[in-house]
N, C-alpha and C. Protein backbone atom coordinates (compact mmCIF):
# COMPACT_ATOMS: atom_id res chain seq x y z
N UNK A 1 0.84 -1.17 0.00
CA UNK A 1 0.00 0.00 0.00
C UNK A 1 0.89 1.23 0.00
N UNK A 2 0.44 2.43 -0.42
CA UNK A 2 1.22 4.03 -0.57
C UNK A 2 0.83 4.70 0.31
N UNK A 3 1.83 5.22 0.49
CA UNK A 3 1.71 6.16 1.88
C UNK A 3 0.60 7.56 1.70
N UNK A 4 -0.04 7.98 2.25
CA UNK A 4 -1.25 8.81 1.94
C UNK A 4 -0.10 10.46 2.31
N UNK A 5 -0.54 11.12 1.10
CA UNK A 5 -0.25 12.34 0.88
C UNK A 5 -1.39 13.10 1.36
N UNK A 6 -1.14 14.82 1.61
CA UNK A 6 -2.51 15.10 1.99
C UNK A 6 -2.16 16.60 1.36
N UNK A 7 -2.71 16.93 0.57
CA UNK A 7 -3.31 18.55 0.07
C UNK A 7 -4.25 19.43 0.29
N UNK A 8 -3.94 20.60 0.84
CA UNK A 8 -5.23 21.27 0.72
C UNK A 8 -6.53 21.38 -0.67
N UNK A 9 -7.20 21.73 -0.73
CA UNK A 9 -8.78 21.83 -1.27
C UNK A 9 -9.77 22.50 -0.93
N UNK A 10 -10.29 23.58 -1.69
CA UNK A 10 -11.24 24.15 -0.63
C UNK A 10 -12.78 23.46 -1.13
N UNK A 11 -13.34 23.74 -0.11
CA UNK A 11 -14.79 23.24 0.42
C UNK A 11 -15.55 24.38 1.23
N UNK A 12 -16.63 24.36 0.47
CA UNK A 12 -17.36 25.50 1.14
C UNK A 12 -18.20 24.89 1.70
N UNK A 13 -18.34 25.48 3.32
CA UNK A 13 -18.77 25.23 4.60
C UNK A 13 -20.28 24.47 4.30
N UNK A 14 -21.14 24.08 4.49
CA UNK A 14 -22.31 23.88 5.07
C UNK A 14 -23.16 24.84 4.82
N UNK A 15 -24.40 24.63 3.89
CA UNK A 15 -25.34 25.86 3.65
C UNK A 15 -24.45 27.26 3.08
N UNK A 16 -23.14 26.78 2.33
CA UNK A 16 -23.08 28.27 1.54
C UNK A 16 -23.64 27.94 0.46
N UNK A 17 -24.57 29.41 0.35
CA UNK A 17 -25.26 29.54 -1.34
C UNK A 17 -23.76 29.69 -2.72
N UNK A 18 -24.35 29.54 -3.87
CA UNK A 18 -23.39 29.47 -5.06
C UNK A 18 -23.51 31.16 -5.46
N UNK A 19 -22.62 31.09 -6.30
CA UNK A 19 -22.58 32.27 -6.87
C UNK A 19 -21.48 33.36 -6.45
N UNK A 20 -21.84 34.56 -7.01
CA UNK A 20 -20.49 35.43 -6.12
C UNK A 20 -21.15 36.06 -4.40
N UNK A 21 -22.03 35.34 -4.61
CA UNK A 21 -22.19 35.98 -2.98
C UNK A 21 -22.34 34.69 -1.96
N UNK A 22 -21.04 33.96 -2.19
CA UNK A 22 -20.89 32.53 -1.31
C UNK A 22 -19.49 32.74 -0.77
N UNK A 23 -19.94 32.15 0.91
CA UNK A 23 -18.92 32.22 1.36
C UNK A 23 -17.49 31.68 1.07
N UNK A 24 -16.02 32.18 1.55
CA UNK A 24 -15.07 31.90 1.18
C UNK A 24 -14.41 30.34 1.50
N UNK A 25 -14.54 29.90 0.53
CA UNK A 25 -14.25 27.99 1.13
C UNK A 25 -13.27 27.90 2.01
N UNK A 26 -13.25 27.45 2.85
CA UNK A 26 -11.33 26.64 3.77
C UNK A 26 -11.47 25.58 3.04
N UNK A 27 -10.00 25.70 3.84
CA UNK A 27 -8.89 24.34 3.07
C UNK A 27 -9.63 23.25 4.03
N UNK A 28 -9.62 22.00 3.24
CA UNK A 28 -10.09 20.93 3.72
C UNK A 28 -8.65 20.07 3.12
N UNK A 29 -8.15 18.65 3.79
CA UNK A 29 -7.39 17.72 3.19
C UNK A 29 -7.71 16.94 1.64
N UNK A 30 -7.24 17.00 0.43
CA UNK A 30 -6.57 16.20 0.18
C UNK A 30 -5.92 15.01 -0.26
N UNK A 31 -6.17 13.75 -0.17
CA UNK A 31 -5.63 12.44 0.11
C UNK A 31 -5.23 11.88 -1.00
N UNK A 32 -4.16 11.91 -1.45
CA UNK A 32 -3.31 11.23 -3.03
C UNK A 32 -2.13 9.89 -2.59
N UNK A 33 -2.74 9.04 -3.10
CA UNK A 33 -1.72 7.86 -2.74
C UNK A 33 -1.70 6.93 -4.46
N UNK A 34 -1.09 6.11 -3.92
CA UNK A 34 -1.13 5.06 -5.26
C UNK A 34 -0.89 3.78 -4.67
N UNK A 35 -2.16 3.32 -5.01
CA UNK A 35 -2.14 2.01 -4.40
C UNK A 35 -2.36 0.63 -5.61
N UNK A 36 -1.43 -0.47 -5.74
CA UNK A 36 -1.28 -1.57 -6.88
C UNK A 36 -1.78 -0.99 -8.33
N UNK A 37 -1.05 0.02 -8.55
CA UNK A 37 -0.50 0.81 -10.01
C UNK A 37 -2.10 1.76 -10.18
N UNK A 38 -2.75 2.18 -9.14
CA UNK A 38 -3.97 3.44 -9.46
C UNK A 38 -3.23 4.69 -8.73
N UNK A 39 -3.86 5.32 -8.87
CA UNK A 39 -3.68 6.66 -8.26
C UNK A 39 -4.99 6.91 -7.65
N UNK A 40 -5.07 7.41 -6.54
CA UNK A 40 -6.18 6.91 -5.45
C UNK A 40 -6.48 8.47 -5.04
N UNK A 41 -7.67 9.19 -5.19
CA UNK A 41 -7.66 10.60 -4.97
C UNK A 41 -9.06 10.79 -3.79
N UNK A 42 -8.72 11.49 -2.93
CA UNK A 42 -9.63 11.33 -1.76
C UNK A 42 -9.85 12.86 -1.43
N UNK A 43 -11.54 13.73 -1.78
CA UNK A 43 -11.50 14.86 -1.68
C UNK A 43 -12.86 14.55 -0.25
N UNK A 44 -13.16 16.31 0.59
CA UNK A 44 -14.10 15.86 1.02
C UNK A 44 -15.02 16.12 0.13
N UNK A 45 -17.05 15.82 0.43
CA UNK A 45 -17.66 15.84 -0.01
C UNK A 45 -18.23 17.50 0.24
N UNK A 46 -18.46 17.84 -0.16
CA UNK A 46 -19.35 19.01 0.35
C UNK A 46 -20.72 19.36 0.23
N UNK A 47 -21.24 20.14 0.43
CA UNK A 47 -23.13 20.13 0.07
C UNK A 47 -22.76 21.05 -0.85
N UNK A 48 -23.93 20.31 -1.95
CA UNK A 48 -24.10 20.65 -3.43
C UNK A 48 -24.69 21.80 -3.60
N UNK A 49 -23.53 22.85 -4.59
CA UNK A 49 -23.25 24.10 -4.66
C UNK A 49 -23.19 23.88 -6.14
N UNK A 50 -24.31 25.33 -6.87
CA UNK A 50 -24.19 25.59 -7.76
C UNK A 50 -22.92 26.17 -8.86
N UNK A 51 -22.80 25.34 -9.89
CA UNK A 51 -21.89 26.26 -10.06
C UNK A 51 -21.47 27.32 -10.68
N UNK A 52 -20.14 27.32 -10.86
CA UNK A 52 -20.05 29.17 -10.88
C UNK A 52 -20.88 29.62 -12.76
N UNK A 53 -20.25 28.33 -13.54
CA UNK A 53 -20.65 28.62 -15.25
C UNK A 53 -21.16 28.99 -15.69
N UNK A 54 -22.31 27.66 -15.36
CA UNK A 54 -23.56 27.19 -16.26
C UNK A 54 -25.13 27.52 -14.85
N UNK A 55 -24.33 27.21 -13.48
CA UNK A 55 -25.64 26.83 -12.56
C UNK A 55 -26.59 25.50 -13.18
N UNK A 56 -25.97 24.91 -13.78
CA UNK A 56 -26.97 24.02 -14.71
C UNK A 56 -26.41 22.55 -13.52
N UNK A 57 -25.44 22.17 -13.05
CA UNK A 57 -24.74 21.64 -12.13
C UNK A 57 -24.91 21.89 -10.80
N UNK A 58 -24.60 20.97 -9.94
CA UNK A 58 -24.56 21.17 -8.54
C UNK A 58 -22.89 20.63 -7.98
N UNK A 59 -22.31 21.43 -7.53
CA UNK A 59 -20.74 20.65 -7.32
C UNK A 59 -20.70 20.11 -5.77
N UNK A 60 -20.12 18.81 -5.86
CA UNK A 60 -20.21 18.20 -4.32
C UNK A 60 -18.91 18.02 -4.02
N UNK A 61 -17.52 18.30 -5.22
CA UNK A 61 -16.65 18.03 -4.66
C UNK A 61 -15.83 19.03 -5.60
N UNK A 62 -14.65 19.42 -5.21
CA UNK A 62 -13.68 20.08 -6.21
C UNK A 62 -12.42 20.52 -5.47
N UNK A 63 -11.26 20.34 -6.54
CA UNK A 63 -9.90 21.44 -5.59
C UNK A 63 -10.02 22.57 -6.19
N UNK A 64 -10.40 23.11 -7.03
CA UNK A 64 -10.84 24.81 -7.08
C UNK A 64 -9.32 25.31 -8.10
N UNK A 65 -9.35 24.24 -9.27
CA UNK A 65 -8.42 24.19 -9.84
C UNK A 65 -7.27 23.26 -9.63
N UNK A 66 -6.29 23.74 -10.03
CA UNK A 66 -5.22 22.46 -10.33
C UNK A 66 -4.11 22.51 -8.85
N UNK A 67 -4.16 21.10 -8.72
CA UNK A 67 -3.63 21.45 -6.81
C UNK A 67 -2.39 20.59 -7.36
N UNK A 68 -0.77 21.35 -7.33
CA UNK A 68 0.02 20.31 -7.41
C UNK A 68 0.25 19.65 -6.11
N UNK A 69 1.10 17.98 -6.56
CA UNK A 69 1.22 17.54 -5.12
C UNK A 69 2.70 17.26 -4.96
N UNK A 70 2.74 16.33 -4.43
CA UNK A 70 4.12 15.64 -3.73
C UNK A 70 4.97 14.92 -4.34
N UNK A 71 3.73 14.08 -4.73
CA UNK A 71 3.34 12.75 -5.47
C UNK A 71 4.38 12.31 -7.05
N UNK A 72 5.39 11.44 -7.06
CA UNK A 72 6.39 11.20 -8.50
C UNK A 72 6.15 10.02 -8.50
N UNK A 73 5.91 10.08 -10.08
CA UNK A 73 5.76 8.66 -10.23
C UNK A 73 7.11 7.96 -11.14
N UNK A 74 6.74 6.60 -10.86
CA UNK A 74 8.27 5.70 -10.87
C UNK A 74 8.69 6.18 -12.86
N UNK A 75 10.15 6.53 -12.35
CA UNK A 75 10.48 6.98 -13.90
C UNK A 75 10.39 8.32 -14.13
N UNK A 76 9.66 9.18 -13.55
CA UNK A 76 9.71 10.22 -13.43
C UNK A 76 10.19 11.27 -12.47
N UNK A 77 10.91 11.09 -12.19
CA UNK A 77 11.74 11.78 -10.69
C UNK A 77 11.73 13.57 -11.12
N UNK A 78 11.24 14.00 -10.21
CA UNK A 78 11.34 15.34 -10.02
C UNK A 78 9.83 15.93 -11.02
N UNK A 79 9.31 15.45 -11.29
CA UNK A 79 7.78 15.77 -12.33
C UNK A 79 6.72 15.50 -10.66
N UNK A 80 6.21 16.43 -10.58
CA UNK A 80 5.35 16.43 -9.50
C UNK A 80 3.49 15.74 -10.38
N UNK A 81 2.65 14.94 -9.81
CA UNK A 81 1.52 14.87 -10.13
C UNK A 81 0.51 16.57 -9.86
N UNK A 82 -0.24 17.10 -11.08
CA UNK A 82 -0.68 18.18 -10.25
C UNK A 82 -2.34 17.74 -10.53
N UNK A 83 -3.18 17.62 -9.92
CA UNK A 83 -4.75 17.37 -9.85
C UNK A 83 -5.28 18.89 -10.02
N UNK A 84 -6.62 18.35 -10.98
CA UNK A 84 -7.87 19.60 -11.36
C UNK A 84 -8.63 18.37 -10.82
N UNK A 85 -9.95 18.74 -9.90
CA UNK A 85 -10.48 17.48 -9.85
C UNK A 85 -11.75 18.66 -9.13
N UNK A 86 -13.18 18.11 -10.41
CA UNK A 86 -14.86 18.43 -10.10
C UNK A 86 -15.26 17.29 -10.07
N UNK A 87 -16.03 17.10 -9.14
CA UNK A 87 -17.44 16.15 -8.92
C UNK A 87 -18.62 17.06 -8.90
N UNK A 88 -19.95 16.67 -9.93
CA UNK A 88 -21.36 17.34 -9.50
C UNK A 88 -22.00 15.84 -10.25
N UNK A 89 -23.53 17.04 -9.64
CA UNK A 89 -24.50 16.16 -10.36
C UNK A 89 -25.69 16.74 -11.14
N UNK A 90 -26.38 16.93 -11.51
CA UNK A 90 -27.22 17.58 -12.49
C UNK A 90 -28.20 18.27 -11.55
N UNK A 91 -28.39 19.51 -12.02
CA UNK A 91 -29.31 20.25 -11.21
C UNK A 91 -30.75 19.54 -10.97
């Protein structure tokens, strides 16, 4: 098993509305490992927030763009993994 990396991500709190008048997300962890040749990505969930685009979406998970990490993979020494990573679901 791979040792668990941990990155910030923001996540907006509990009952923030979408749009530009939503509160400012904190950093939440994170979790990038590689476990028997996957790459294993562990964000929290958050309550489903419109999003910023379309509003046609509801987002339950995201790093709020591209989060580099720690993370090299074999053969590649010194190339960092960097994650963009949305989860939604249809309005």
């Amino acid at each position: 098993m791979g040792t668990a990396l941990r990155f910030p991500c923001s996540v907006n709190p509990a009952g923030a509305a979408g749009g530009s008048g939503h509160k400012p997300a904190r950093k939440e962890p994170m979790q990038v490992i590689t476990k028997d040749g996957h790459l294993v990505i562990s964000v929290p969930l958050q309550t489903p927030t419109p999003s910023k685009s379309s509003g046609k979406t509801l987002v339950v998970a995201t790093t709020h763009g591209n989060t580099k990490t720690e993370l090299e993979l074999p053969g590649h020494p010194g190339k960092k993994v960097i994650i963009g990573l949305n989860a939604y679901i249809p309005r």
